[in-house]
Protein backbone atom coordinates (compact mmCIF):
# COMPACT_ATOMS: atom_id res chain seq x y z
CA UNK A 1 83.08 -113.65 38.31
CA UNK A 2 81.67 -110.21 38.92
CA UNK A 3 80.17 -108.78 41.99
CA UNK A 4 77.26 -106.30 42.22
CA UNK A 5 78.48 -103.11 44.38
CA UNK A 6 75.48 -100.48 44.88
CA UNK A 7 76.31 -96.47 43.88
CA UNK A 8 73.77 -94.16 44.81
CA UNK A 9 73.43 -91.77 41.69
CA UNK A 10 71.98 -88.18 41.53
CA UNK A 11 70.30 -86.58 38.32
CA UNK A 12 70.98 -82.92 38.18
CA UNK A 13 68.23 -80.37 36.88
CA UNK A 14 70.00 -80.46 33.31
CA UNK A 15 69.79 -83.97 33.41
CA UNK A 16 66.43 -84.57 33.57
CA UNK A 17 64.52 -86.35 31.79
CA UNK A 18 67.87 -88.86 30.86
CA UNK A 19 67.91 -92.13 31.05
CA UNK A 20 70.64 -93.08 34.31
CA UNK A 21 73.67 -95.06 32.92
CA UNK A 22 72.89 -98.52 31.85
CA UNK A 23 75.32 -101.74 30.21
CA UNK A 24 73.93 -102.65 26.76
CA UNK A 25 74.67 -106.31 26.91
CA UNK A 26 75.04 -108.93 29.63
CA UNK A 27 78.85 -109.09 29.73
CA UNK A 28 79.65 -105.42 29.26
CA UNK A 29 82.10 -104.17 31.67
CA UNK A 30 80.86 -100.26 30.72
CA UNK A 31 77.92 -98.38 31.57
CA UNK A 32 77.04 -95.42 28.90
CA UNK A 33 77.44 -91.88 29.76
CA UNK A 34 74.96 -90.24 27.80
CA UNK A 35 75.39 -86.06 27.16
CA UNK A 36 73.10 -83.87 28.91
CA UNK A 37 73.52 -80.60 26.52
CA UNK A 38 70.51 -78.24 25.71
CA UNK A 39 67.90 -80.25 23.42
CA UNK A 40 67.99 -77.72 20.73
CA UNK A 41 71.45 -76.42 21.01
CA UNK A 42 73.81 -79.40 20.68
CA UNK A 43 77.56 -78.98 21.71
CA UNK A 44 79.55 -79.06 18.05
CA UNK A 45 82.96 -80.13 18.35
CA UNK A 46 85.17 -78.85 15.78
CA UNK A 47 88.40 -80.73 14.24
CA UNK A 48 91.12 -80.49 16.95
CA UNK A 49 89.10 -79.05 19.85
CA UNK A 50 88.41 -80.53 22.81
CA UNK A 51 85.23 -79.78 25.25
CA UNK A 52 83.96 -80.91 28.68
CA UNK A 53 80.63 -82.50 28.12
CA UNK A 54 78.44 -82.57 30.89
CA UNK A 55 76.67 -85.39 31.94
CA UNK A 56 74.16 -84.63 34.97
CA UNK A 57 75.10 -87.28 37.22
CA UNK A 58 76.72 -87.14 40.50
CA UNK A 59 77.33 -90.21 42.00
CA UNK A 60 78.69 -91.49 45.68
CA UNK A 61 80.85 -94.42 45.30
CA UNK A 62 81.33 -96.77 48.43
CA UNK A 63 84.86 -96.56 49.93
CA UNK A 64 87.90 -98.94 48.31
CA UNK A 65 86.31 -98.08 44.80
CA UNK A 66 87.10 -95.63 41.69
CA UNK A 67 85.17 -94.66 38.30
CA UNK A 68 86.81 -94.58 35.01
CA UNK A 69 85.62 -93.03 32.24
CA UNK A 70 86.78 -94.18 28.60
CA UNK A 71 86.01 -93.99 24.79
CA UNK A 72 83.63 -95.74 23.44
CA UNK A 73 85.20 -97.84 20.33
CA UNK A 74 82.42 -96.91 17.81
CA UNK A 75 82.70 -92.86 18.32
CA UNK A 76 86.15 -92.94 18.00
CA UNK A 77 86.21 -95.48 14.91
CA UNK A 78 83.28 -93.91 13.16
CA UNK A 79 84.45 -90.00 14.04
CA UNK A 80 87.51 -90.07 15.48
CA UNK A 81 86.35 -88.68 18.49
CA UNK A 82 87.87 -89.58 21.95
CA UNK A 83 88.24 -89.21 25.96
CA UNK A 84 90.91 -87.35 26.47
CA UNK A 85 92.40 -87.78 29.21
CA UNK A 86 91.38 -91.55 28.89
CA UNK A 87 90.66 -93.20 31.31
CA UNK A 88 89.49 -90.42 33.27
CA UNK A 89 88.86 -91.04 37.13
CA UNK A 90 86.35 -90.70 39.66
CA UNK A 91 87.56 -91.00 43.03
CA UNK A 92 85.13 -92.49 45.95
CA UNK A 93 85.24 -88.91 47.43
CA UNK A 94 84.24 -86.55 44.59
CA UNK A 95 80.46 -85.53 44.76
CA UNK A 96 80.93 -83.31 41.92
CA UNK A 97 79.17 -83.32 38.11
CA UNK A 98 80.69 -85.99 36.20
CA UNK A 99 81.69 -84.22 33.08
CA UNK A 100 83.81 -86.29 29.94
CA UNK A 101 86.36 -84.47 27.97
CA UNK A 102 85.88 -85.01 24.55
CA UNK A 103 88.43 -84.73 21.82
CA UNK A 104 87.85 -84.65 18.01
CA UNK A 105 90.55 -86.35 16.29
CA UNK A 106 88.42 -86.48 12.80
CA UNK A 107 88.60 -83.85 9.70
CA UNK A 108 84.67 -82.94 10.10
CA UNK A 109 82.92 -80.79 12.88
CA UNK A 110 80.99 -83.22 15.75
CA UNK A 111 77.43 -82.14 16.81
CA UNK A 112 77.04 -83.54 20.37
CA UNK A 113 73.46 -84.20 20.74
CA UNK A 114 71.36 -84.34 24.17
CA UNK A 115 71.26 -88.25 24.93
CA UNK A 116 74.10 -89.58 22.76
CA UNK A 117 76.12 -92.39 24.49
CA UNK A 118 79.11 -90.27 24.79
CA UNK A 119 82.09 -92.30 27.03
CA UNK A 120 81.31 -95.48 29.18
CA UNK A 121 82.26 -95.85 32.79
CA UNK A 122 83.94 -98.82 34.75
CA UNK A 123 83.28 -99.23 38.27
CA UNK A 124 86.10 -100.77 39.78
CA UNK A 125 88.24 -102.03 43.01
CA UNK A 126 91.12 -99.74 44.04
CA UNK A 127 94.19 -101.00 45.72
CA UNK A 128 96.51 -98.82 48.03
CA UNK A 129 100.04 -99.19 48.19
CA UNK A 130 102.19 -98.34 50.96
CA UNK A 131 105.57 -96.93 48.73
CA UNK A 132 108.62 -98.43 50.76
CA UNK A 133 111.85 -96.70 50.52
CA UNK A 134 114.53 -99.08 49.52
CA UNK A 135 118.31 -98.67 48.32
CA UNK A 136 117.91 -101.14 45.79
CA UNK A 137 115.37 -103.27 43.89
CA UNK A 138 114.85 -107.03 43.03
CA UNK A 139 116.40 -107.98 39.52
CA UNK A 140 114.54 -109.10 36.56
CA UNK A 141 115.20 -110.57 32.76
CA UNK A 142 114.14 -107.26 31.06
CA UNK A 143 115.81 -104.96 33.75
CA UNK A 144 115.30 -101.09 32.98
CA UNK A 145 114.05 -102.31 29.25
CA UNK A 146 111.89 -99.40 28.37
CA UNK A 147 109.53 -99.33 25.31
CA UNK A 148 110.08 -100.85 22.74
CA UNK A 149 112.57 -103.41 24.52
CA UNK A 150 110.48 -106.49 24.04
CA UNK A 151 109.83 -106.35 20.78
CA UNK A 152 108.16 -104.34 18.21
């Protein structure tokens, strides 16, 4: 079951003219990012460089909630290229430009074009902890079973 949450979202001057982020199908979970570079002087990201793509947006998100920005699938399967710092996050108190850092993990240069779908972002529900000190810690089967320690 999903719930509708409202998130008021600025364009910035560089933005304009962009569509706002949008889900491409019923059930998706992500809405596109889409890269607000010059029209006639696209971003090209060479093989093994990185780059923070700006996107225009600012956005306010209500209290108890976080952003996350991630890959989409078909850039990284078609060109190898990739979120960083996946997934990146948007805390309900930054008013700043959401920017994506992009990564290209393929062998041929990556022209980021004004529009392109470049990351999606998930809106979700953030819980807070409160850490309690403790001397020691319930057991469990697997124990301090680190990776690899279930199984291949």
């Amino acid at each position: 079951m999903s719930t509708t949450v409202k998130v008021d979202i600025r364009q910035l001057p560089h933005g304009a003219g962009l569509a706002l982020p949008a889900y491409q199908t019923a059930h998706a979970a992500g809405l596109d990012l889409l890269a607000a570079v010059p029209e006639h002087t696209p971003m090209i990201l060479a093989p093994g460089k990185y780059a923070l793509v700006p996107t225009g947006l600012t956005i306010a998100l209500p209290a108890g909630h976080e952003a996350q920005v991630r890959p989409r699938s078909g850039l990284a399967a078609k060109h190898g290229v990739t979120v960083l710092n996946s997934p990146g996050t948007i805390d309900a108190d930054y008013r700043g430009e959401i920017s994506v850092l992009l990564i290209n993990h393929g062998d041929a240069p990556f022209p980021i074009r004004r529009g392109e779908r470049i990351a999606q972002m998930v809106i979700a529900p953030v819980t807070r902890v409160e850490l309690v000190p403790a001397t020691s810690l319930s057991t469990t089967d697997r124990g301090g079973g680190g990776f690899g320690s279930t199984g291949r």
